[in-house]
C-alpha atoms as a PDB file:
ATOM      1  CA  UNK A   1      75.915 105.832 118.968  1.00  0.00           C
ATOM      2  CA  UNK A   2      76.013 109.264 117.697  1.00  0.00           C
ATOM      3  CA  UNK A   3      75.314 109.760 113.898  1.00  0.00           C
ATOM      4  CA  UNK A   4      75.379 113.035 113.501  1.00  0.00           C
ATOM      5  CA  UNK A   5      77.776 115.690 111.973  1.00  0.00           C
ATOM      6  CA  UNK A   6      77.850 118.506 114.677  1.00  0.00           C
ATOM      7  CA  UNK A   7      79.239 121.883 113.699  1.00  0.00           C
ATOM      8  CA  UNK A   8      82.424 121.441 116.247  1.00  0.00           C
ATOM      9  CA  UNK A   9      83.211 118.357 114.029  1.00  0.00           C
ATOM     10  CA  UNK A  10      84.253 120.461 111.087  1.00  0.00           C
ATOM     11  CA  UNK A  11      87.416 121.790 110.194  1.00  0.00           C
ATOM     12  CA  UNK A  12      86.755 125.382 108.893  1.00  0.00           C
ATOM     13  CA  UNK A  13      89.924 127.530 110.506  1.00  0.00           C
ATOM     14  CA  UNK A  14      92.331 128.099 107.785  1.00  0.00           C
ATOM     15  CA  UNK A  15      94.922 127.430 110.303  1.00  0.00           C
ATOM     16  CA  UNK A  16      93.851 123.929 110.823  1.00  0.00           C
ATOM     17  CA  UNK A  17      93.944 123.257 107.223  1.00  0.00           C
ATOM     18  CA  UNK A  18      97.626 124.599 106.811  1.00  0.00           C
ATOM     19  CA  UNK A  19      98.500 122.652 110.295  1.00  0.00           C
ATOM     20  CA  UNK A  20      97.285 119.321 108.292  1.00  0.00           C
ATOM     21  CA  UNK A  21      99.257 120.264 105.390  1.00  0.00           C
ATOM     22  CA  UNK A  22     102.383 120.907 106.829  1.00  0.00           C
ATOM     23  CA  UNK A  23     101.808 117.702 109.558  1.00  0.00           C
ATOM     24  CA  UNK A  24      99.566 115.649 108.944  1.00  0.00           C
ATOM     25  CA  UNK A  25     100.521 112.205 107.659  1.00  0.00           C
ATOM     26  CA  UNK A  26      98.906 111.213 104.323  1.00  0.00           C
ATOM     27  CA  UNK A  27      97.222 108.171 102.499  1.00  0.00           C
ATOM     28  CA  UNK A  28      97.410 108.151  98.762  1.00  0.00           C
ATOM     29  CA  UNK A  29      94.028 106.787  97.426  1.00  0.00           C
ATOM     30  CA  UNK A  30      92.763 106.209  94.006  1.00  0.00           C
ATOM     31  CA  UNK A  31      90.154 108.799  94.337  1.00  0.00           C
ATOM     32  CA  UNK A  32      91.252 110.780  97.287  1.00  0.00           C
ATOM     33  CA  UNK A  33      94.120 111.720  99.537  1.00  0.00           C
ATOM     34  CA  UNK A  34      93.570 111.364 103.567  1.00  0.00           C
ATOM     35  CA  UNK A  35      95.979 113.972 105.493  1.00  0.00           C
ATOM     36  CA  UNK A  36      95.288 113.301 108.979  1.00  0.00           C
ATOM     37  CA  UNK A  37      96.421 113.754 112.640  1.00  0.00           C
ATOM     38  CA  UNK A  38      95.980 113.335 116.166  1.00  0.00           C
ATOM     39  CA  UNK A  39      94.011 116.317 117.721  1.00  0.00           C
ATOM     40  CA  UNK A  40      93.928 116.511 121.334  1.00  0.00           C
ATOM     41  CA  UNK A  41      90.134 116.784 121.700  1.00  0.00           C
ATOM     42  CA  UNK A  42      87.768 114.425 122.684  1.00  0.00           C
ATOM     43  CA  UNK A  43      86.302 113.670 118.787  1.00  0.00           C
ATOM     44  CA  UNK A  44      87.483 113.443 115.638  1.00  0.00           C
ATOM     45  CA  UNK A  45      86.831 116.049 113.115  1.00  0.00           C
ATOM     46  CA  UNK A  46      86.571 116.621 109.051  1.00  0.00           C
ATOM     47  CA  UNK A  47      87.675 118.751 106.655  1.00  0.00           C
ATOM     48  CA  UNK A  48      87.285 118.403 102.884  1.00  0.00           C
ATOM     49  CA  UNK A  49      88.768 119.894  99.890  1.00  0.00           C
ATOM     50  CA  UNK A  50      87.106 119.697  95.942  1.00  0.00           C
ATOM     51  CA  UNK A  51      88.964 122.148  93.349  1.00  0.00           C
ATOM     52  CA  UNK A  52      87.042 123.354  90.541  1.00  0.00           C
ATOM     53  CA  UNK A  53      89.484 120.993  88.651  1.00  0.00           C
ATOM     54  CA  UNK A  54      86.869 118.151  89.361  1.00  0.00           C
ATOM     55  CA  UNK A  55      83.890 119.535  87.980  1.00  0.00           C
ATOM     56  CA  UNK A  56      81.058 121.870  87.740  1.00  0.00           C
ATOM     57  CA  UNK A  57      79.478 123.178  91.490  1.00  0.00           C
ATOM     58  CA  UNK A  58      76.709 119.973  91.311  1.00  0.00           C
ATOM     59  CA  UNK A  59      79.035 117.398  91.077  1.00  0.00           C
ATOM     60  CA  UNK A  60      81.642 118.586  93.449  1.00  0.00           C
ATOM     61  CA  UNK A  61      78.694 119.731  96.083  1.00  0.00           C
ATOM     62  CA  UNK A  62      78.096 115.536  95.796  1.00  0.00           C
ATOM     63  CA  UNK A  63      81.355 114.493  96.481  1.00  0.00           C
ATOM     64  CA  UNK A  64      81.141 116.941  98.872  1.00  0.00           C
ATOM     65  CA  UNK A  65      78.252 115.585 100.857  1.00  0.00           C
ATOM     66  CA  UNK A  66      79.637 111.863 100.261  1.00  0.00           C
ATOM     67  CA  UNK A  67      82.651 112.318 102.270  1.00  0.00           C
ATOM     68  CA  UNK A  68      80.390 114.406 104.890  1.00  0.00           C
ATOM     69  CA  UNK A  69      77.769 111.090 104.932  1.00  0.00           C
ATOM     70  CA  UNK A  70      80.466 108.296 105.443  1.00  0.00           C
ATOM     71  CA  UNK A  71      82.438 110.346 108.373  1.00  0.00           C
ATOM     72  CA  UNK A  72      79.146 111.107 110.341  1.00  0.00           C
ATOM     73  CA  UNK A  73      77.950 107.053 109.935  1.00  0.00           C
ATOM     74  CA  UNK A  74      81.383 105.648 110.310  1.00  0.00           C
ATOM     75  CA  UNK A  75      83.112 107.855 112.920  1.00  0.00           C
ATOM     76  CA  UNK A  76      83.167 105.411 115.220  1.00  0.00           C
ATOM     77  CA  UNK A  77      85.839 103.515 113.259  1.00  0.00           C
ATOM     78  CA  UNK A  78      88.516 106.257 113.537  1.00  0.00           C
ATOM     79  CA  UNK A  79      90.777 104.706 116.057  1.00  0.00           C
ATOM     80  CA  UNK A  80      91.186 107.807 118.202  1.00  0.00           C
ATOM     81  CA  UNK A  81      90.540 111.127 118.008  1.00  0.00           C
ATOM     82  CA  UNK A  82      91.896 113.173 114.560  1.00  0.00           C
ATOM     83  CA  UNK A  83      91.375 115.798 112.247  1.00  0.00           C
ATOM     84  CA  UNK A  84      91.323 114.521 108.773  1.00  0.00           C
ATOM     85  CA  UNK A  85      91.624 116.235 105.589  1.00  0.00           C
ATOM     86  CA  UNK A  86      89.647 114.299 102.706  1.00  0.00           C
ATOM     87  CA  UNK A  87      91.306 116.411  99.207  1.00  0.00           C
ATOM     88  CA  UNK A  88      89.546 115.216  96.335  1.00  0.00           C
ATOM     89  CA  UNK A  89      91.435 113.904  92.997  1.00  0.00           C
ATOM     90  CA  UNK A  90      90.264 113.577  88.985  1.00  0.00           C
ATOM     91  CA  UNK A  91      88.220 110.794  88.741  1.00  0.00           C
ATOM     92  CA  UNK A  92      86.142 110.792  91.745  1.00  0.00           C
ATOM     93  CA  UNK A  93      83.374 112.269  89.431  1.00  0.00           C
ATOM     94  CA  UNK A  94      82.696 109.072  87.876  1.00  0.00           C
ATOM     95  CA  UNK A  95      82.373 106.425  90.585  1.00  0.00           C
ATOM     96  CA  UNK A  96      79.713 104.967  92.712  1.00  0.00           C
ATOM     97  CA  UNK A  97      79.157 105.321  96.385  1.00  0.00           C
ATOM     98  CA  UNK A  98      80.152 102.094  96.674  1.00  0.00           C
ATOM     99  CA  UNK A  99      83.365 102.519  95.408  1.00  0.00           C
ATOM    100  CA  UNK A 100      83.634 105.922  97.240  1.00  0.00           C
ATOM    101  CA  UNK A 101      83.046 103.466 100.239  1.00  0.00           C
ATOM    102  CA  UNK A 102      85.409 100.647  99.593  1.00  0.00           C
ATOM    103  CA  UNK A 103      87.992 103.293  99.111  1.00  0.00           C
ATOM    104  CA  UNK A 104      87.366 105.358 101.933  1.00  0.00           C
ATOM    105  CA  UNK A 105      87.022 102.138 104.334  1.00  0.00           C
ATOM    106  CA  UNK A 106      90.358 101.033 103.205  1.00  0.00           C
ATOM    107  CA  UNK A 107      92.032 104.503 103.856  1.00  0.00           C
ATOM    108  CA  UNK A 108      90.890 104.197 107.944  1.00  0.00           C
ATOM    109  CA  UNK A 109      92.085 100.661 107.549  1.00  0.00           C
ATOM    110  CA  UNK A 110      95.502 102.161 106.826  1.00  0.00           C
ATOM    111  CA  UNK A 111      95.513 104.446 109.940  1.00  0.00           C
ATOM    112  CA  UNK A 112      94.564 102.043 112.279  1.00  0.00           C
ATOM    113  CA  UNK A 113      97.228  99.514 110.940  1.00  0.00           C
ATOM    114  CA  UNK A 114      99.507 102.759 110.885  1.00  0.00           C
ATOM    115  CA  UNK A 115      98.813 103.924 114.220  1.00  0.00           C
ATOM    116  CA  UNK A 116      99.249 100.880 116.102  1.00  0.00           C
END
């Protein structure tokens, strides 16, 4: 199994972002929203969004490289190929990875039970 976060995997395009927006269906979290959708390549790949709302450049660079660290170990658990869109909200600053985790294993949860 591949674990790591190749440069193809990210969403950078401007385009791709405003195609989620407009598209993409979304999951509600407590700490984050999910906007995601079916891509037509042959992986899954990840975008993220952290406004200056959240905090100061250390702690949003964190939550930054949180949501990187769970997609590139848990990938495998998407149930097909999709761009997602992880858009931070207030009160992600304060909570543990584990939390982070919880919550972010529950949002794929939701797609798969979505999807099927």
């Amino acid at each position: 199994m591949d674990e790591g976060l190749r440069p193809y995997e990210r969403i950078k395009k401007k385009k791709d972002f405003l195609f989620l927006y407009q598209k993409g269906k979304r999951i509600k979290g407590k700490y984050f929203n999910l906007i995601y959708h079916e891509n037509n390549l042959n992986y899954s790949r990840l975008g993220i969004v952290v406004n200056r709302k959240i905090g100061k450049a250390v702690v949003r660079n964190k939550i930054k490289r949180w949501v990187r660290e769970i997609f590139r170990r848990h990938k495998n658990l998407i149930p097909r190929p999709m761009d997602i869109l992880v858009v931070a909200t207030q009160g992600i600053e304060g909570i543990s990875w584990i939390e982070y985790r919880e919550e972010y294993f529950r949002a794929l949860n939701k797609i798969g039970h979505r999807e099927k």
